[in-house]
Protein backbone atom coordinates (compact mmCIF):
# COMPACT_ATOMS: atom_id res chain seq x y z
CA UNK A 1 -15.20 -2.19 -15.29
CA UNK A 2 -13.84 -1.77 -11.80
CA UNK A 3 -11.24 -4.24 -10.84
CA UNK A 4 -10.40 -4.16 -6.87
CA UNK A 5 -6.76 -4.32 -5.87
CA UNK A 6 -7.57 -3.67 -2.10
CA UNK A 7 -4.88 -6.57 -0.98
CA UNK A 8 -2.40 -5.74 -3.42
CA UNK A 9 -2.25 -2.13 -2.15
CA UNK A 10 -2.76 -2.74 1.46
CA UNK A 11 0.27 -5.28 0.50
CA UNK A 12 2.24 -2.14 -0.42
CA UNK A 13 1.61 0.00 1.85
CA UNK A 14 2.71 -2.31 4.64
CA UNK A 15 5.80 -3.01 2.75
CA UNK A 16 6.46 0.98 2.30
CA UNK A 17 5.66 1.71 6.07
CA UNK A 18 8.55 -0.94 7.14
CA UNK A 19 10.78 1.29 4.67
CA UNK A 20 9.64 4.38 5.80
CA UNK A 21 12.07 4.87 9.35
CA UNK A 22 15.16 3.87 6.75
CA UNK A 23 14.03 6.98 4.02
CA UNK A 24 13.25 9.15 6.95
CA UNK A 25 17.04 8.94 7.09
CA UNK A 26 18.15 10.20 3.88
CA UNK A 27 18.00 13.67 1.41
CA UNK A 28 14.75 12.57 0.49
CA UNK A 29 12.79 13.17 3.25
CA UNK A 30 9.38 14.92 2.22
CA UNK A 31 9.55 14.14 -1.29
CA UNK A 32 6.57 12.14 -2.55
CA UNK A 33 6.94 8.43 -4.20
CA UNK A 34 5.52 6.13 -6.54
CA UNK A 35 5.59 2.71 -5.00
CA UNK A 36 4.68 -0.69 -6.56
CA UNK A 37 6.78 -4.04 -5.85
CA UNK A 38 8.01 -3.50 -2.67
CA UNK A 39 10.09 -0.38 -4.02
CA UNK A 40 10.22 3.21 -5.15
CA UNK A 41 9.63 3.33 -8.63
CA UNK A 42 10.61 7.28 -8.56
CA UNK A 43 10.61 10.31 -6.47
CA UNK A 44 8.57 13.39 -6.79
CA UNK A 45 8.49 16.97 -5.02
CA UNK A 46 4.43 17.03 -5.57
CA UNK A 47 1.91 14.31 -4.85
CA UNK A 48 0.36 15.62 -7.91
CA UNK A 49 3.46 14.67 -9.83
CA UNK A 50 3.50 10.90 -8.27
CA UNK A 51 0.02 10.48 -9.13
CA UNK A 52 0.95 11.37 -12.86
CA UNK A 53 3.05 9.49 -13.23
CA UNK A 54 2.09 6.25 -11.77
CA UNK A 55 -0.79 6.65 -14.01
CA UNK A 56 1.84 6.87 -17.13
CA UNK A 57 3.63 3.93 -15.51
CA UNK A 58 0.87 1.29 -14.59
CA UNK A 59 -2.45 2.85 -16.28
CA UNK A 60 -5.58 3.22 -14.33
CA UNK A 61 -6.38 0.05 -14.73
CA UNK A 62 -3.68 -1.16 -12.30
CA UNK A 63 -2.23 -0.37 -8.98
CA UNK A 64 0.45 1.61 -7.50
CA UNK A 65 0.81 3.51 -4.04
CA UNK A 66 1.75 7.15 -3.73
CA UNK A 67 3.03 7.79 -0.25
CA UNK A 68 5.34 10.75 0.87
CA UNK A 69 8.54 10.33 2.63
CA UNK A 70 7.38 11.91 6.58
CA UNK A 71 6.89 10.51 9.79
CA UNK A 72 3.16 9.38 9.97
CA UNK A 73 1.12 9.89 12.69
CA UNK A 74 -2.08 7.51 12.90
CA UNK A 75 -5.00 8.44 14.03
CA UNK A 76 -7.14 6.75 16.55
CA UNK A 77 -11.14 6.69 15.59
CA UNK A 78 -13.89 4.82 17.66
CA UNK A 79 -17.34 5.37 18.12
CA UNK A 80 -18.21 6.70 21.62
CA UNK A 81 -21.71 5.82 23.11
């Protein structure tokens, strides 16, 4: 069964994002990261990696966010009539 933890990851995110101009800063810059909690839970030099083992940390029946350690740039979509 599917359990939705849209708000508890949008949560994190948001709370990674305010962390991200601080890590920017440091060694770790482009390394990938397991995040759950309002912290990094580990480091990782593949997204593949972080995935893994978030999955061997909270299961796939919880929730985690995998985010790497770069400056994002957003991108703007709208529909144009």
């Amino acid at each position: 069964m599917y359990v939705g933890f849209e708000k508890e990851v949008r949560a994190e995110q948001q709370k990674f994002n305010k962390q991200l101009p601080k890590l920017l800063k440091t060694r770790r810059k482009g390394q990938w990261v397991v995040f759950r909690g309002g912290k990094i839970v580990s480091y990782h030099k593949s997204c593949l990696n972080a995935y893994k083992q978030g999955l061997k940390k909270f299961g796939s029946e919880s929730y985690f966010v995998i985010d790497q350690i770069v400056e994002h740039n957003p991108i703007m979509v709208y529909n144009a009539k």
